[in-house]
N, C-alpha and C. Protein backbone atom coordinates (compact mmCIF):
# COMPACT_ATOMS: atom_id res chain seq x y z
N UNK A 1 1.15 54.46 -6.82
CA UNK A 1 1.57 54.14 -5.48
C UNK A 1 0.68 53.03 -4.91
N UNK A 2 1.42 52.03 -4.66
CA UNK A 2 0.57 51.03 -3.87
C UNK A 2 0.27 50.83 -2.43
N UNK A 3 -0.89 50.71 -1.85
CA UNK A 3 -1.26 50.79 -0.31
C UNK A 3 -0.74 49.07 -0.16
N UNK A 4 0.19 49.09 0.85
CA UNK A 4 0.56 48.17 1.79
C UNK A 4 -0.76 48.15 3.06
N UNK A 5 -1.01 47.05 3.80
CA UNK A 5 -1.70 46.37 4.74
C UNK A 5 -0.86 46.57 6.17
N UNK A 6 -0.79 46.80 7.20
CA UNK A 6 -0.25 47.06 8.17
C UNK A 6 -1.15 46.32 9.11
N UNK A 7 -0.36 45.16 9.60
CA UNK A 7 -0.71 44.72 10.27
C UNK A 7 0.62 43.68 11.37
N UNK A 8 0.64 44.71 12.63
CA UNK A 8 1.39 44.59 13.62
C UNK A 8 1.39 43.23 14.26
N UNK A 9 0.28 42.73 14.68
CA UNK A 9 0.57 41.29 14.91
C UNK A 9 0.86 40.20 14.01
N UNK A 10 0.93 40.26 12.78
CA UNK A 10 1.38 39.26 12.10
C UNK A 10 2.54 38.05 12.59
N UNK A 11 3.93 38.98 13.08
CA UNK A 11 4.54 37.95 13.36
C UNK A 11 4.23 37.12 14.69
N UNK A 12 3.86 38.41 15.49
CA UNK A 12 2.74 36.91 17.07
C UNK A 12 2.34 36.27 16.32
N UNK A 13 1.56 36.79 15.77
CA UNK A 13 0.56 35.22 15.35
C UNK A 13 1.82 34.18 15.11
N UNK A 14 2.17 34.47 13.67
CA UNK A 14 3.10 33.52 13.18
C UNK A 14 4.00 32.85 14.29
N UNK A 15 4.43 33.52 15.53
CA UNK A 15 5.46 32.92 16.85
C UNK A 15 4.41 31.94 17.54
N UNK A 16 3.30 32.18 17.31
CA UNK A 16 2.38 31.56 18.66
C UNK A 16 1.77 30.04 17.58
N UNK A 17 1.94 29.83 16.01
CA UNK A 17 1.31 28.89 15.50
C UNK A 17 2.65 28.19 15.57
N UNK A 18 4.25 28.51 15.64
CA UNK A 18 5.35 27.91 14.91
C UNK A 18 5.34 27.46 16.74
N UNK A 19 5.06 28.01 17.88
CA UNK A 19 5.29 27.45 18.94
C UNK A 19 4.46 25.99 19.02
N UNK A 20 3.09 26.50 19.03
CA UNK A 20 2.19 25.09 18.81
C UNK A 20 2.51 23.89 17.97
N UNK A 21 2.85 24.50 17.10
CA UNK A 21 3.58 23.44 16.23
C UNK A 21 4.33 22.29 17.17
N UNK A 22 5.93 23.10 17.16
CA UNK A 22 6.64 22.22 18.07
C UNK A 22 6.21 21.56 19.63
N UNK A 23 5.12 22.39 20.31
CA UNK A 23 4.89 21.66 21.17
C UNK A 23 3.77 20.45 21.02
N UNK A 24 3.09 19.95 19.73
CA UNK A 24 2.66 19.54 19.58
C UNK A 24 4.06 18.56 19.12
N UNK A 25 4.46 18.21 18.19
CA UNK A 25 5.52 17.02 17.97
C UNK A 25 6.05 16.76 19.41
N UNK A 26 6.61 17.69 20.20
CA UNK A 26 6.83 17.26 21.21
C UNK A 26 5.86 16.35 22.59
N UNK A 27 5.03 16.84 22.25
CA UNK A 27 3.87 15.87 22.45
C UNK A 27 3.86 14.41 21.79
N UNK A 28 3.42 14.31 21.07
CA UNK A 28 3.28 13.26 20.16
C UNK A 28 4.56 12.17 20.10
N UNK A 29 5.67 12.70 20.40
CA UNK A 29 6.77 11.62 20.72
C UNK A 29 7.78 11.88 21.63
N UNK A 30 6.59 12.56 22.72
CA UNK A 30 7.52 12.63 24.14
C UNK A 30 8.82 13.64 24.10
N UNK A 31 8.68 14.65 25.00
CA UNK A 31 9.59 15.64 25.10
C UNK A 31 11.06 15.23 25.44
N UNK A 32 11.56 13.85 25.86
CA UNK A 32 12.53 13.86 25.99
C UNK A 32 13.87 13.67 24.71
N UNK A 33 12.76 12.98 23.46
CA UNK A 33 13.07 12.72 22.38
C UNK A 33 13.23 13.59 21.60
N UNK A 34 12.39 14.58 21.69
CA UNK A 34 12.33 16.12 20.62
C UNK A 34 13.40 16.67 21.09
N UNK A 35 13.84 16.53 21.86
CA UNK A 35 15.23 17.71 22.29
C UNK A 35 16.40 17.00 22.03
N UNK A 36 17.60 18.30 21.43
CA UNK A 36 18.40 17.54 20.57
C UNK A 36 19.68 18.86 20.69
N UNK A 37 20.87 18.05 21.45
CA UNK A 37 22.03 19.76 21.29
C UNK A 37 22.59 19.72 19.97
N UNK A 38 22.41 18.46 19.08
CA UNK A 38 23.00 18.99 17.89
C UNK A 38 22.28 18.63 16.96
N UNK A 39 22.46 18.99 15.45
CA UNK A 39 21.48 18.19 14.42
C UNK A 39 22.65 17.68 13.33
N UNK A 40 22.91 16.57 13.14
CA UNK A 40 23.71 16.30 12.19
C UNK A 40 23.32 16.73 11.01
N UNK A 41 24.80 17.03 9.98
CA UNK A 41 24.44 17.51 8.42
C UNK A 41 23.82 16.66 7.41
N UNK A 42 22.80 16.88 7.16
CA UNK A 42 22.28 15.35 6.04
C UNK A 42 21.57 16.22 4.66
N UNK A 43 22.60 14.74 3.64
CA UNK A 43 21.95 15.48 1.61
C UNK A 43 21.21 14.51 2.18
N UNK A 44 20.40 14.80 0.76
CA UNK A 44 19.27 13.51 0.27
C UNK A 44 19.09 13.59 -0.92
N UNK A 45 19.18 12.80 -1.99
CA UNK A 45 19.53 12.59 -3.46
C UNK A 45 18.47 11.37 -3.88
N UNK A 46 17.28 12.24 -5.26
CA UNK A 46 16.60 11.47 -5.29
C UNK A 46 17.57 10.60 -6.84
N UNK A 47 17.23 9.07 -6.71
CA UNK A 47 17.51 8.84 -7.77
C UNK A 47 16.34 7.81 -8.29
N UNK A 48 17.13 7.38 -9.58
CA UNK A 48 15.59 6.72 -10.63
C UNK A 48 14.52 6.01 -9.53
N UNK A 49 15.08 4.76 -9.10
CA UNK A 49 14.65 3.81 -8.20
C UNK A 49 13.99 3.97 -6.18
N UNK A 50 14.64 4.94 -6.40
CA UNK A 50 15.04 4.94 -4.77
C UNK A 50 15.40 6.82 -4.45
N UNK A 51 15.96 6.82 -2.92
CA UNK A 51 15.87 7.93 -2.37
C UNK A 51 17.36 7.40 -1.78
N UNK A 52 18.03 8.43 -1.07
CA UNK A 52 19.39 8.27 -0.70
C UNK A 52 19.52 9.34 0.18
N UNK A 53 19.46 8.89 1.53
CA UNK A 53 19.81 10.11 2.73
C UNK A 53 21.55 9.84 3.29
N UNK A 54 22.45 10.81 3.45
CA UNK A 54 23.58 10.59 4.15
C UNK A 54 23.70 11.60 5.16
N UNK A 55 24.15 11.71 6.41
CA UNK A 55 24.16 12.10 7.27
C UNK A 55 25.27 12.03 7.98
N UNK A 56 25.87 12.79 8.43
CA UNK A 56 27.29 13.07 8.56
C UNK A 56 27.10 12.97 10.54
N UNK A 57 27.24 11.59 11.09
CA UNK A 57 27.68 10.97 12.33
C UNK A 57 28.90 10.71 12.62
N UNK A 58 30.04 11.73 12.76
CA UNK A 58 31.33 11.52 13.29
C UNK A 58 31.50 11.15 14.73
N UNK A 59 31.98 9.94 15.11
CA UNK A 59 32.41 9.68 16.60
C UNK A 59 30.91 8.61 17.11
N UNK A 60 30.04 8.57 16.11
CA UNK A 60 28.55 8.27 17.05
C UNK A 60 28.97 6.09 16.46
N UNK A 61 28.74 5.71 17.45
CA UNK A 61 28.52 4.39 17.46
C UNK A 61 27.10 4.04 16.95
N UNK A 62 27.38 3.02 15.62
CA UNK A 62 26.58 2.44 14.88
C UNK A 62 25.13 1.83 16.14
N UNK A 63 25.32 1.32 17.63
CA UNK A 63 24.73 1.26 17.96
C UNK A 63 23.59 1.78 18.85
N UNK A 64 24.30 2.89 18.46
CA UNK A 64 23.61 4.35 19.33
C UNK A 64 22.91 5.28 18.27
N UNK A 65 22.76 4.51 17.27
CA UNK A 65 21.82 5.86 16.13
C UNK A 65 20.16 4.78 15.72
N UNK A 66 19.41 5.33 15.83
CA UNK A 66 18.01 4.59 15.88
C UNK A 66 17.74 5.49 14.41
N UNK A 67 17.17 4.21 13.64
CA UNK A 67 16.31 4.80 13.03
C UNK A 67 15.07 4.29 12.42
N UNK A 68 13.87 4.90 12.75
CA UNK A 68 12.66 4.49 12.57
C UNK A 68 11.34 5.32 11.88
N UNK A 69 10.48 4.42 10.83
CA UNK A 69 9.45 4.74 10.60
C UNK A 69 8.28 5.27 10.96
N UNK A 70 6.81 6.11 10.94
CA UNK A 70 5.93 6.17 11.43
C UNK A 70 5.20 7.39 10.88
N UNK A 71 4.23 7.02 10.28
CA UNK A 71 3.14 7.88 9.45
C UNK A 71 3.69 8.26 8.65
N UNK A 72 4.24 7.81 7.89
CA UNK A 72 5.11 8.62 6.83
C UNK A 72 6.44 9.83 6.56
N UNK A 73 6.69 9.73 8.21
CA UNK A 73 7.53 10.31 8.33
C UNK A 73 9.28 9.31 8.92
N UNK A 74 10.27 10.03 8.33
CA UNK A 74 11.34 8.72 9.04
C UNK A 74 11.82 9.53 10.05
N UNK A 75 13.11 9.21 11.08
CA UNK A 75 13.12 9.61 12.04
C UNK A 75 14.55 9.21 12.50
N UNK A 76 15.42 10.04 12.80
CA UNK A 76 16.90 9.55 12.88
C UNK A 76 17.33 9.95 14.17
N UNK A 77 17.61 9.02 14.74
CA UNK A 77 18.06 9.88 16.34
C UNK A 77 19.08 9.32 17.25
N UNK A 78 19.83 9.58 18.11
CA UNK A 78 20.75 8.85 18.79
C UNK A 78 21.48 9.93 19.93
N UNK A 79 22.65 9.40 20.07
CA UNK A 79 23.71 9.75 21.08
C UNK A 79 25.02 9.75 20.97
N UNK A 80 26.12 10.73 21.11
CA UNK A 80 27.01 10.77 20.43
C UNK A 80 27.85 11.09 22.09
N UNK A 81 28.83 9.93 21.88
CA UNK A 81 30.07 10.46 23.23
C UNK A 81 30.96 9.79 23.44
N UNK A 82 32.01 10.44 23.37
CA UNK A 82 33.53 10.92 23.05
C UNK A 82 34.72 11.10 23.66
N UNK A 83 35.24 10.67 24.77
CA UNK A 83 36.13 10.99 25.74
C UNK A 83 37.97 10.57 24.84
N UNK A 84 38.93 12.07 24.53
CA UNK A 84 40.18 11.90 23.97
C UNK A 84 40.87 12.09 25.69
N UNK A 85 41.79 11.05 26.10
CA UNK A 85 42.50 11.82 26.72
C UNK A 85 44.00 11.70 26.50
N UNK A 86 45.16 12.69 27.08
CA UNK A 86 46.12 12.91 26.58
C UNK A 86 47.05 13.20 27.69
N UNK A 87 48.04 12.41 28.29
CA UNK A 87 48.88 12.59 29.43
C UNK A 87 50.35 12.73 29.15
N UNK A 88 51.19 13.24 29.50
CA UNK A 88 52.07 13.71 29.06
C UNK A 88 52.81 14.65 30.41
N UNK A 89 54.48 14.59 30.18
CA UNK A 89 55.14 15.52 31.27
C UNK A 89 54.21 16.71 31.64
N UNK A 90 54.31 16.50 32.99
CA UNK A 90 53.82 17.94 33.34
C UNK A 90 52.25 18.66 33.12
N UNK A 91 51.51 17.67 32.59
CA UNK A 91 50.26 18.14 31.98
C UNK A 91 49.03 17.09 31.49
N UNK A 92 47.78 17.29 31.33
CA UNK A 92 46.83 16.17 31.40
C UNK A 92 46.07 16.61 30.91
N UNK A 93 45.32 16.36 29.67
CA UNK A 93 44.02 17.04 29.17
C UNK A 93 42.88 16.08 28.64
N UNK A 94 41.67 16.28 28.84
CA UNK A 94 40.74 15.66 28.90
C UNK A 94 39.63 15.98 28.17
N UNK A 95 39.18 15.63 26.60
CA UNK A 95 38.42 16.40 26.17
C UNK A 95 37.09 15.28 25.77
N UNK A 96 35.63 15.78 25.60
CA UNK A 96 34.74 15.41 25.74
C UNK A 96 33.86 16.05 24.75
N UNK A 97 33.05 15.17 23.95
CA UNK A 97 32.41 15.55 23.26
C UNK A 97 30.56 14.53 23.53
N UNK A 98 29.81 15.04 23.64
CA UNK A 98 28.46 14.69 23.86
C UNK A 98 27.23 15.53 23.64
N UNK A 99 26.21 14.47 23.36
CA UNK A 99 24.78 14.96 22.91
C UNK A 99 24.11 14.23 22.18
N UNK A 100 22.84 14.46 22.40
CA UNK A 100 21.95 13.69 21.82
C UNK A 100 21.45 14.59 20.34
N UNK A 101 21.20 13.46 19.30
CA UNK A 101 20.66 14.31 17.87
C UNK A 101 19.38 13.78 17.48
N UNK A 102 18.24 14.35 16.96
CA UNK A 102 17.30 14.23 16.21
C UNK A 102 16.43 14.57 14.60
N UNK A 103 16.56 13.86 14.36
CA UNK A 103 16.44 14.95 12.80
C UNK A 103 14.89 13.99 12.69
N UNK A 104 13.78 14.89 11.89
CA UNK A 104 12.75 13.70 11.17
C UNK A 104 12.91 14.56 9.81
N UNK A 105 12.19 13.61 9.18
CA UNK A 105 12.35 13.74 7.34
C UNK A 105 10.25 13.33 7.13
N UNK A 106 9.64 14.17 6.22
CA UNK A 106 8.78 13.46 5.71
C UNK A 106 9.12 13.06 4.72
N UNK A 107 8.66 11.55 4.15
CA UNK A 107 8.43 10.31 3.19
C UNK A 107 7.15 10.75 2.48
N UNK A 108 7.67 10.19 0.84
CA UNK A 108 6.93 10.55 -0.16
C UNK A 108 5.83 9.70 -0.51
N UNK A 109 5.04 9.22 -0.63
CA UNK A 109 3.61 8.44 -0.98
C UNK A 109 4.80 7.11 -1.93
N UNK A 110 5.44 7.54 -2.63
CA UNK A 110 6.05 7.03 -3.71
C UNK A 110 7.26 5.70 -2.75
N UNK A 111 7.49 6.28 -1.42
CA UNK A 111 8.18 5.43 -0.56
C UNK A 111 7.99 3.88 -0.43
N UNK A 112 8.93 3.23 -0.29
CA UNK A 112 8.75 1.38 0.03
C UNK A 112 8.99 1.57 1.50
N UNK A 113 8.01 1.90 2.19
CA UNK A 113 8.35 2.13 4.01
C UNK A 113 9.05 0.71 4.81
N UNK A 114 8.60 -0.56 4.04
CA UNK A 114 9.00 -1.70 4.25
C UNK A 114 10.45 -2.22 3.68
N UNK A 115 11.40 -1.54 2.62
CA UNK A 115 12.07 -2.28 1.98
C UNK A 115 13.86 -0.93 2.69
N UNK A 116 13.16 -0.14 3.91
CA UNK A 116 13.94 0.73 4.00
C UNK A 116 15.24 -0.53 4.67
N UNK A 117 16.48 0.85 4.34
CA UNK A 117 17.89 -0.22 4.28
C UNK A 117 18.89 1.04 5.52
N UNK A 118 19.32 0.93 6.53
CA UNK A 118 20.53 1.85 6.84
C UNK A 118 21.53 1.32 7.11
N UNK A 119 22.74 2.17 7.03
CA UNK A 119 24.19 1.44 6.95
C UNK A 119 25.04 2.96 7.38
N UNK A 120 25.98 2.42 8.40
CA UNK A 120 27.56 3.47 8.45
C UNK A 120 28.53 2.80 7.88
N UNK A 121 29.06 3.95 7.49
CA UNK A 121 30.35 3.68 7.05
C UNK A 121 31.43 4.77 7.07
N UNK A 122 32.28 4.97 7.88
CA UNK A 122 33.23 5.99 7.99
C UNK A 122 32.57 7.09 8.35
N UNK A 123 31.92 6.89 9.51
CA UNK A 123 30.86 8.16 10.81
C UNK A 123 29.93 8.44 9.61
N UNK A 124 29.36 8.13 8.80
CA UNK A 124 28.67 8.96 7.57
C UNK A 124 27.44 7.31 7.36
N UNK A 125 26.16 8.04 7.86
CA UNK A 125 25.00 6.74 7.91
C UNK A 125 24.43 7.25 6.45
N UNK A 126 24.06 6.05 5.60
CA UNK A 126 23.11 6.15 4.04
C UNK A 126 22.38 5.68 4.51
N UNK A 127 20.75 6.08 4.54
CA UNK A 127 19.41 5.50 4.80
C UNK A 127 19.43 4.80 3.25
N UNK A 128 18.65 4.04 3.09
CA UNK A 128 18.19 4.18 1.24
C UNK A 128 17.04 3.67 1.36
N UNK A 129 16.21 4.31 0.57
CA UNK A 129 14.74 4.23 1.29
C UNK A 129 14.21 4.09 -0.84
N UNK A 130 13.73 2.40 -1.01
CA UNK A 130 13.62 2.73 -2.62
C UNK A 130 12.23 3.01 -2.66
N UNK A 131 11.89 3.66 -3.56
CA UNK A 131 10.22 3.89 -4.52
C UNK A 131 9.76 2.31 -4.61
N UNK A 132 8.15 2.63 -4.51
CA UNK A 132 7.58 1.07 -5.35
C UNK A 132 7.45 1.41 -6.46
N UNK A 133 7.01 0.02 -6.94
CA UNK A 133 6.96 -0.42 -8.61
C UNK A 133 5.59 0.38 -8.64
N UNK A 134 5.90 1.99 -9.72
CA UNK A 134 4.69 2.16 -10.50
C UNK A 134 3.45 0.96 -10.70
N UNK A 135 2.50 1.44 -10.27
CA UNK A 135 1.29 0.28 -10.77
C UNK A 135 1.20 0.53 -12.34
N UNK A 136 0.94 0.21 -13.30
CA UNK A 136 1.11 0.36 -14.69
C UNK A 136 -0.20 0.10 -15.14
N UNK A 137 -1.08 1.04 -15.97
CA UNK A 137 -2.09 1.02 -16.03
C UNK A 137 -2.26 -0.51 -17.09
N UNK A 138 -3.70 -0.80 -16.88
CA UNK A 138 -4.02 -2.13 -17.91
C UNK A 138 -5.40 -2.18 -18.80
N UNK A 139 -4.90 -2.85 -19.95
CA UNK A 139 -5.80 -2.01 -20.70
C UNK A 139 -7.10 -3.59 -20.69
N UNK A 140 -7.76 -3.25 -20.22
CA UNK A 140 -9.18 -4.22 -20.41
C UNK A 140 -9.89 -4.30 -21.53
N UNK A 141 -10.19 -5.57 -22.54
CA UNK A 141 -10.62 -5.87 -23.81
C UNK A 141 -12.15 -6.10 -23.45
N UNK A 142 -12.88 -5.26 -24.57
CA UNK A 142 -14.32 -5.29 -24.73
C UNK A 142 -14.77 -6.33 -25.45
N UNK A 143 -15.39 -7.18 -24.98
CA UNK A 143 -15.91 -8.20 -25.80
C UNK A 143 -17.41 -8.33 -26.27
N UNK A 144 -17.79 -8.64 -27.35
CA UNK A 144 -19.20 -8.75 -27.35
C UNK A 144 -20.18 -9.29 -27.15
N UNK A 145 -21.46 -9.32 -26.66
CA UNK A 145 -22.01 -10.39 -26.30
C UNK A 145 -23.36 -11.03 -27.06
């Protein structure tokens, strides 16, 4: 029979470090930015050369999605809004879709932070963010003297 550890505050603790956490990012890049009513769906697919993020922005205007670098982390964010309306005998409907999104990603050491590329295409943004060129080790000749 094995003795288990009982210890009741574990998850406070754990609520009170995961709070600090976020209020610290929120700090660090301003609370109005950290808050976000939706988070868009995003893969990320590493391949040989490079990295490949897609992110699923339906309705969001190419000029309303920011995306930017900083400490190694990237950072995708914008505003999404939507007005369908529909008039017709007897009836009028008005539908609305809005909100602001934020997602960050940490970047791998292996990242070209300079050679990053983004693009939409059909509400669906590809970051492509490539690797640098391996440094390749070199072999130095001993000569005699």
């Amino acid at each position: 029979m094995a003795i288990t550890r009982y210890e009741p505050w574990g998850l406070l603790t754990q609520l009170q470090r995961e709070l600090e956490r976020v209020r610290d990012d929120m700090a660090t890049e301003g609370s109005s930015s950290a808050v976000a009513e939706w988070a868009p769906a995003v893969d990320i697919k590493e391949e040989g050369d490079k990295f490949v993020l897609h992110a699923d922005l339906p309705g969001v205007k190419p000029e309303a999605i920011e995306v930017t670098t900083d400490n190694g982390m990237l950072t995708i964010k914008g505003e999404k809004q939507t007005e369908a309306r529909t008039e017709k005998e007897g009836y009028k409907r008005v539908e609305r879709t809005h909100g602001s999104f934020y997602r960050r990603f940490s970047l791998p050491d292996t990242a070209d932070l300079g050679a990053i590329t983004a693009a939409t295409k059909d509400g669906v943004l590809v970051v492509t963010i490539p690797k640098r060129v391996a440094v390749q080790p070199k072999k130095i000749n001993v000569s005699v003297q």
